[in-house]
PDB file of N, CA and C in Angstrom:
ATOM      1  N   UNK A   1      -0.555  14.615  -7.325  1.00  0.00           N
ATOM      2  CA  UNK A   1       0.039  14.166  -8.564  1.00  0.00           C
ATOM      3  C   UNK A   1       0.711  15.343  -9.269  1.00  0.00           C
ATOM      4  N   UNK A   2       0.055  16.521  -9.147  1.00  0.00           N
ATOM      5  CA  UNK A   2       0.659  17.501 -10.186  1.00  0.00           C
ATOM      6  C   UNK A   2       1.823  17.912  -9.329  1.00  0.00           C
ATOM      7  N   UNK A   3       1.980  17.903  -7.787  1.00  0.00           N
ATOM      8  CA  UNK A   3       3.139  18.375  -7.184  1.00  0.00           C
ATOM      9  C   UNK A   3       3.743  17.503  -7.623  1.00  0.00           C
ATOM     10  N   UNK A   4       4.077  16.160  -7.683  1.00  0.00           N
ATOM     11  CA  UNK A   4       5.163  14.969  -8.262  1.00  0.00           C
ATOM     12  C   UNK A   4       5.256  15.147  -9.534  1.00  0.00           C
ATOM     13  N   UNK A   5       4.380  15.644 -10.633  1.00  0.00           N
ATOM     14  CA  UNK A   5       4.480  15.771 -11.717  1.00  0.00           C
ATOM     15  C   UNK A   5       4.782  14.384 -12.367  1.00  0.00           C
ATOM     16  N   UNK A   6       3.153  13.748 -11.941  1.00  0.00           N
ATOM     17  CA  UNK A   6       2.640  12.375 -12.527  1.00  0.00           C
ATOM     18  C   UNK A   6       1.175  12.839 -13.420  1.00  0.00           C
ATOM     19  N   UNK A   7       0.828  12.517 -14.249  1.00  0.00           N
ATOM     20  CA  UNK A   7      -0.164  12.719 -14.823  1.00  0.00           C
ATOM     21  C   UNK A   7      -0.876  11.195 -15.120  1.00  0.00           C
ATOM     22  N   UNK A   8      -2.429  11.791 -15.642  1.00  0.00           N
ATOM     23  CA  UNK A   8      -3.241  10.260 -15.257  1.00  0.00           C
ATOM     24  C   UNK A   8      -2.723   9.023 -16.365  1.00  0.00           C
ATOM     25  N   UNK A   9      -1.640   9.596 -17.298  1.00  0.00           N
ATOM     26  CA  UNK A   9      -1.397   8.324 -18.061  1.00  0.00           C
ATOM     27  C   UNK A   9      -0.443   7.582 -17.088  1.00  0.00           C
ATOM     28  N   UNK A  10       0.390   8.536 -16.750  1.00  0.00           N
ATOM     29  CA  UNK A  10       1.287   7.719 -15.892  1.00  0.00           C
ATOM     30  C   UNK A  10       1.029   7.208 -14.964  1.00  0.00           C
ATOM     31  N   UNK A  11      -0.252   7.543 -14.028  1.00  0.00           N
ATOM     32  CA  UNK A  11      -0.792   6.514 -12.889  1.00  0.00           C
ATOM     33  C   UNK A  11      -1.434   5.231 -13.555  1.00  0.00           C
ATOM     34  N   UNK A  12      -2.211   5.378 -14.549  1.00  0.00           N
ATOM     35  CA  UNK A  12      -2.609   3.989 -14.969  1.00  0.00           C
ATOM     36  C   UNK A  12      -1.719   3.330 -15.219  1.00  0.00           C
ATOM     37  N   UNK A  13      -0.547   3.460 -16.322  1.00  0.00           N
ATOM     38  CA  UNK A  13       0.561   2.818 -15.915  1.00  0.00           C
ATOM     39  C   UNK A  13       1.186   1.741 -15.259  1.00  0.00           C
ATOM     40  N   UNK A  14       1.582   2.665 -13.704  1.00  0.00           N
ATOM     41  CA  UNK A  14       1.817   2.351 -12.431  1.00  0.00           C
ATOM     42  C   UNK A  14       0.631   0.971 -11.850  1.00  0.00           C
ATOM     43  N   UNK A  15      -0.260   1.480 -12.044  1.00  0.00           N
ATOM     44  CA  UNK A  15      -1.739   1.204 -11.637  1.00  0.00           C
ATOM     45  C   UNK A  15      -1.757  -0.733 -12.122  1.00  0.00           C
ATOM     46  N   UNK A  16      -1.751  -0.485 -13.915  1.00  0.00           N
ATOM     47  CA  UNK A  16      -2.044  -1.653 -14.948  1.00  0.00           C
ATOM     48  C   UNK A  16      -0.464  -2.233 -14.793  1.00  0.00           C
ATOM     49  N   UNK A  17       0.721  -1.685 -15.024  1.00  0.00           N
ATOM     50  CA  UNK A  17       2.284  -2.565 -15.407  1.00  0.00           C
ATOM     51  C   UNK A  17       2.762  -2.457 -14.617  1.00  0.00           C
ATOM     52  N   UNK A  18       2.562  -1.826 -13.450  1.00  0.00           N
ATOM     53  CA  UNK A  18       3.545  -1.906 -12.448  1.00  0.00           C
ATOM     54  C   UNK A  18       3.579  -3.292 -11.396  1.00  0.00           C
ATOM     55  N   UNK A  19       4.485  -3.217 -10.546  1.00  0.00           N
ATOM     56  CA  UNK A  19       4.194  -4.309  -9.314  1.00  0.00           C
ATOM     57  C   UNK A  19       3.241  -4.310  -7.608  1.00  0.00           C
ATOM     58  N   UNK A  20       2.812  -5.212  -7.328  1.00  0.00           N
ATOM     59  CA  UNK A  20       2.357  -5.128  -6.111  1.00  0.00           C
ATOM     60  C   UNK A  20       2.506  -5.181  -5.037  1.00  0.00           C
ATOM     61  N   UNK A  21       2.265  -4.513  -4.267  1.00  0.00           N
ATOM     62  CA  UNK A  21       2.570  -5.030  -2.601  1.00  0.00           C
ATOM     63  C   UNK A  21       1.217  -5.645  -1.905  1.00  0.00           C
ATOM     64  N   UNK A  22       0.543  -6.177  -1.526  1.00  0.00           N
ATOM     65  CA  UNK A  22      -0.553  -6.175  -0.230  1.00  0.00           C
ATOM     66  C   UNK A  22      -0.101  -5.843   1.425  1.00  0.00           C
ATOM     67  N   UNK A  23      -0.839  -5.068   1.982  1.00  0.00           N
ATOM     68  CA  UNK A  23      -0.889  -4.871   3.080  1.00  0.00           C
ATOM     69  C   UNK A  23      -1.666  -5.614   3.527  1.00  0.00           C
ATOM     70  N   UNK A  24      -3.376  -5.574   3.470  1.00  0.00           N
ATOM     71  CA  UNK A  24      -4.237  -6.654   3.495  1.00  0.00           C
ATOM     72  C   UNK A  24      -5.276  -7.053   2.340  1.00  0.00           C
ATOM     73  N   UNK A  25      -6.213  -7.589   2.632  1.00  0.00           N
ATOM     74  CA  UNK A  25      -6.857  -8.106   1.485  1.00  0.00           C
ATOM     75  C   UNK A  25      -7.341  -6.804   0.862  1.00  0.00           C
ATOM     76  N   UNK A  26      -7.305  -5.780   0.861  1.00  0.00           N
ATOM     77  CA  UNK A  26      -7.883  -4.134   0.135  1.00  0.00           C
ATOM     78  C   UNK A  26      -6.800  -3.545   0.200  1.00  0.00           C
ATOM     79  N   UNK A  27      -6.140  -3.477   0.950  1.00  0.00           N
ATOM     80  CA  UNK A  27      -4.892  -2.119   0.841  1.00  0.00           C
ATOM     81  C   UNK A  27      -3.732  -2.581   0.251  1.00  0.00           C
ATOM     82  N   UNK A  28      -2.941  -2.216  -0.781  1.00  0.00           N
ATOM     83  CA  UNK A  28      -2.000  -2.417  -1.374  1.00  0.00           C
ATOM     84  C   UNK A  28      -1.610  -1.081  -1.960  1.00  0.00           C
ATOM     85  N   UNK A  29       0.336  -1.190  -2.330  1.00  0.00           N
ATOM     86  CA  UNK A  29       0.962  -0.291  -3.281  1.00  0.00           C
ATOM     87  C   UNK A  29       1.225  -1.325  -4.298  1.00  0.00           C
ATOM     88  N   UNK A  30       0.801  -0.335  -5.549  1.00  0.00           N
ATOM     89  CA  UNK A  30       1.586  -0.315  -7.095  1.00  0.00           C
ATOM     90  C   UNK A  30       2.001   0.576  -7.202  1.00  0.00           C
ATOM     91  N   UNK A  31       3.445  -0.331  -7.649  1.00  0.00           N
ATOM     92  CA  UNK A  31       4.656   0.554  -7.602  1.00  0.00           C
ATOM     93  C   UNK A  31       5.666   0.129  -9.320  1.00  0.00           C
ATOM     94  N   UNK A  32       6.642   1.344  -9.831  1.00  0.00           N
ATOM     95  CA  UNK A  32       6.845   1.199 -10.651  1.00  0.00           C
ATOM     96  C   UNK A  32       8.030   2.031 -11.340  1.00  0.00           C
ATOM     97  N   UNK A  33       8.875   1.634 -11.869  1.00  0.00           N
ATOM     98  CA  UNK A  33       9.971   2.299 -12.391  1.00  0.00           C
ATOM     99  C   UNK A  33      10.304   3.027 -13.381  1.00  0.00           C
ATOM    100  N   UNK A  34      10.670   4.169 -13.601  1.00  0.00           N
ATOM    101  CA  UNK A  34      10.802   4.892 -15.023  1.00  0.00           C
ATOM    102  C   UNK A  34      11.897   5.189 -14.851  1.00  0.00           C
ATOM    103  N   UNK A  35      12.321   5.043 -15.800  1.00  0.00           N
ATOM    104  CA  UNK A  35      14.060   5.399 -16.570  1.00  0.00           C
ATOM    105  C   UNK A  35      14.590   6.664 -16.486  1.00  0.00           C
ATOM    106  N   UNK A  36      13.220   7.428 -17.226  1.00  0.00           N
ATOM    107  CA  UNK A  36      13.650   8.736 -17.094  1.00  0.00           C
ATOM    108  C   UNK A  36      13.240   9.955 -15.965  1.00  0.00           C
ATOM    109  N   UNK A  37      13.089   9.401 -14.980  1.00  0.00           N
ATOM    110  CA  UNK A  37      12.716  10.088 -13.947  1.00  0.00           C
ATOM    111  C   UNK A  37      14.136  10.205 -12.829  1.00  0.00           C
ATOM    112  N   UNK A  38      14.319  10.894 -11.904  1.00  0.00           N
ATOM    113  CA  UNK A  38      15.373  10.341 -11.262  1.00  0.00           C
ATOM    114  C   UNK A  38      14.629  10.224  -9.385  1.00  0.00           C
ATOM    115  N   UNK A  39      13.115  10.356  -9.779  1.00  0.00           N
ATOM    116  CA  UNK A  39      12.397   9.966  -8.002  1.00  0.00           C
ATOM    117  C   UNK A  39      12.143   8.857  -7.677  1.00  0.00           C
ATOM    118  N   UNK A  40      12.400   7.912  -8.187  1.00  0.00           N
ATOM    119  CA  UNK A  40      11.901   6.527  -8.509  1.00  0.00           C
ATOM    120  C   UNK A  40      12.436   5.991  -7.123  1.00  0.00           C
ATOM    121  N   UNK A  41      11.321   5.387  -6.643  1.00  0.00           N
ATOM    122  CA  UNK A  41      10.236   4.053  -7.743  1.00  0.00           C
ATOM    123  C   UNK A  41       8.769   5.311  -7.570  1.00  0.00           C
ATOM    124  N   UNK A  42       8.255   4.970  -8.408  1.00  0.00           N
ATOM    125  CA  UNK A  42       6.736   6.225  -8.179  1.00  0.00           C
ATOM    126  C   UNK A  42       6.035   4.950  -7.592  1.00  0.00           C
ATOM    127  N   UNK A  43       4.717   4.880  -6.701  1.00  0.00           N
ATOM    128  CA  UNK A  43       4.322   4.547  -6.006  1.00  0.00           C
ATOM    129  C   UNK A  43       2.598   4.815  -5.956  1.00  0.00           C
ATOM    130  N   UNK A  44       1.398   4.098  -6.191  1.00  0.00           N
ATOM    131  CA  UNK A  44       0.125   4.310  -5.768  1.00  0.00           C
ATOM    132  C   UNK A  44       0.156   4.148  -4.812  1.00  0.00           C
ATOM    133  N   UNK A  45      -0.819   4.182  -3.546  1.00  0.00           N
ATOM    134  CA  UNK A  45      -1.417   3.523  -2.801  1.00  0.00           C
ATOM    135  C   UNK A  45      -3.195   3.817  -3.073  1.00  0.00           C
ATOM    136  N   UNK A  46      -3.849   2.121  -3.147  1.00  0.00           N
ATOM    137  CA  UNK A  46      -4.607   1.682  -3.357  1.00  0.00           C
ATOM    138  C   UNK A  46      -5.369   1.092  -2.138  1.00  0.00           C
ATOM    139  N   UNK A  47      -7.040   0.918  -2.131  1.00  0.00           N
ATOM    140  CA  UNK A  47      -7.581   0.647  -1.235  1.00  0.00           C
ATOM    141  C   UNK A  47      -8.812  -0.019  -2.605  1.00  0.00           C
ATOM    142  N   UNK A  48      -9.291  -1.186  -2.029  1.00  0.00           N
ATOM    143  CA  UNK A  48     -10.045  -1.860  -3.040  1.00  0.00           C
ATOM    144  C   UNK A  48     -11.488  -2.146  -2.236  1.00  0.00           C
ATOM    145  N   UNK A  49     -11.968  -1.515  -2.801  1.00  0.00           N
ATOM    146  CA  UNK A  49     -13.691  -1.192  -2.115  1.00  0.00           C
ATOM    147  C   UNK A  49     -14.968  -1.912  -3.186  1.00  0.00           C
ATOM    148  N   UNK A  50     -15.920  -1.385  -3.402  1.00  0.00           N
ATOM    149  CA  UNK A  50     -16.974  -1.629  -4.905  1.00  0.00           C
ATOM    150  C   UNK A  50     -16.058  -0.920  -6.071  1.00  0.00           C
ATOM    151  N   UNK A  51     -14.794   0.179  -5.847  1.00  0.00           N
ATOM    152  CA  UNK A  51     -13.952   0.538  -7.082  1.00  0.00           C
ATOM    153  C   UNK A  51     -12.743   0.476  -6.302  1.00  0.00           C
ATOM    154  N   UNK A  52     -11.500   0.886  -7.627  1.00  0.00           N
ATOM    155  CA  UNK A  52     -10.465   0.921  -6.795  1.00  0.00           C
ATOM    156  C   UNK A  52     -10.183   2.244  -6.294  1.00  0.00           C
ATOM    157  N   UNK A  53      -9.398   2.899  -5.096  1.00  0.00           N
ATOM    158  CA  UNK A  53      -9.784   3.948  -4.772  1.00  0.00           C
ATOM    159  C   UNK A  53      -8.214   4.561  -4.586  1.00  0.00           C
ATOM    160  N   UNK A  54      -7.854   5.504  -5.776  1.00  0.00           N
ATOM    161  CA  UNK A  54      -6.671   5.834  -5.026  1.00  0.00           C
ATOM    162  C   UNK A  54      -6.150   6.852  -4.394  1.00  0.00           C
ATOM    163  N   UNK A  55      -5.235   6.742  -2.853  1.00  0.00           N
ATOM    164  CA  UNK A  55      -5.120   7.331  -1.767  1.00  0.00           C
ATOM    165  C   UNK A  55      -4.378   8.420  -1.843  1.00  0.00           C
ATOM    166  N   UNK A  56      -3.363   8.148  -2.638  1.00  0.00           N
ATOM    167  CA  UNK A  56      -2.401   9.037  -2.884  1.00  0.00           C
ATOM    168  C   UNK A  56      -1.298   8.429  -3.933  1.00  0.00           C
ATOM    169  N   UNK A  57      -0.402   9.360  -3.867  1.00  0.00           N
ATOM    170  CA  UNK A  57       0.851   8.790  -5.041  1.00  0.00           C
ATOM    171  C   UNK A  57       1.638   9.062  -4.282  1.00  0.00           C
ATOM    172  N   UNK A  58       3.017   8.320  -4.408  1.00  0.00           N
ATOM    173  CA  UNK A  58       4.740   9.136  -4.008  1.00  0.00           C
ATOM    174  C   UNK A  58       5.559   8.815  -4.815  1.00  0.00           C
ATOM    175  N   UNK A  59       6.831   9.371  -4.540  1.00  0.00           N
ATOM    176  CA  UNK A  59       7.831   9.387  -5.140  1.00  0.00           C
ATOM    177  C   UNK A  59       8.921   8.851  -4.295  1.00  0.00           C
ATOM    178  N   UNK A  60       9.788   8.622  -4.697  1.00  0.00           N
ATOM    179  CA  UNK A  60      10.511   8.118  -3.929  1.00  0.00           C
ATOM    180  C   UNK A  60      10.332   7.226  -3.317  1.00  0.00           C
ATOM    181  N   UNK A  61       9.720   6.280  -3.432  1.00  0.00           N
ATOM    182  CA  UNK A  61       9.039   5.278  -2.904  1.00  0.00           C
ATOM    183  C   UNK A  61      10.518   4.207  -2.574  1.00  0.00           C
ATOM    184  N   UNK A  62      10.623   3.871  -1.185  1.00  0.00           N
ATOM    185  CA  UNK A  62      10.903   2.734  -1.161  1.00  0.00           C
ATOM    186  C   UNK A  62      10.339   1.349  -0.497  1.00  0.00           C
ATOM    187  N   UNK A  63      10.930   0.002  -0.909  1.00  0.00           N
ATOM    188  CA  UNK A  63      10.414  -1.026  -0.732  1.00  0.00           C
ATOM    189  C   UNK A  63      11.233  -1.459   1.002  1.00  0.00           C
ATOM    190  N   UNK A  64      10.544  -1.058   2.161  1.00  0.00           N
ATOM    191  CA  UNK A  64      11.415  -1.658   3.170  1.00  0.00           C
ATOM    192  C   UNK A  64      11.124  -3.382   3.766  1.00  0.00           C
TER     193      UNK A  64
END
C-alpha cells in the first residue's frame, strides 16, 4: 500500500463503496475509481474466511 501510496482510509473506501468482482464464493476484487489519481482503477483483492482477509492492493487495475 505505501509503495501505491494508498492509505487505510482509502482501502476501506475501495473495500465499503467500491465495486465487485467474484472469482468464487471467497475470492473476489473491490475495485474503485478516484478522480484524482491518474493509476486507476485501485483494486483490493479479497479472500473471505471467519474475517475478510486482504491479499494485496493494485493499481492500475484492469477489468478484462
Amino acid at each position: 500500500m505505501e509503495e501505491r501510496n494508498i492509505d487505510d482510509t482509502m482501502l476501506v473506501n475501495i473495500i465499503d463503496q467500491g465495486e465487485t468482482r467474484y472469482r468464487d464464493p471467497t475470492h473476489l476484487w473491490a475495485y474503485r475509481y478516484f478522480p484524482e489519481r491518474d493509476d486507476n482503477l485501485l483494486c483490493a483483492v479479497l479472500v473471505l474466511e471467519d474475517c475478510v482477509v486482504v491479499k494485496t492492493v493494485m493499481h492500475h487495475f484492469t477489468l478484462d
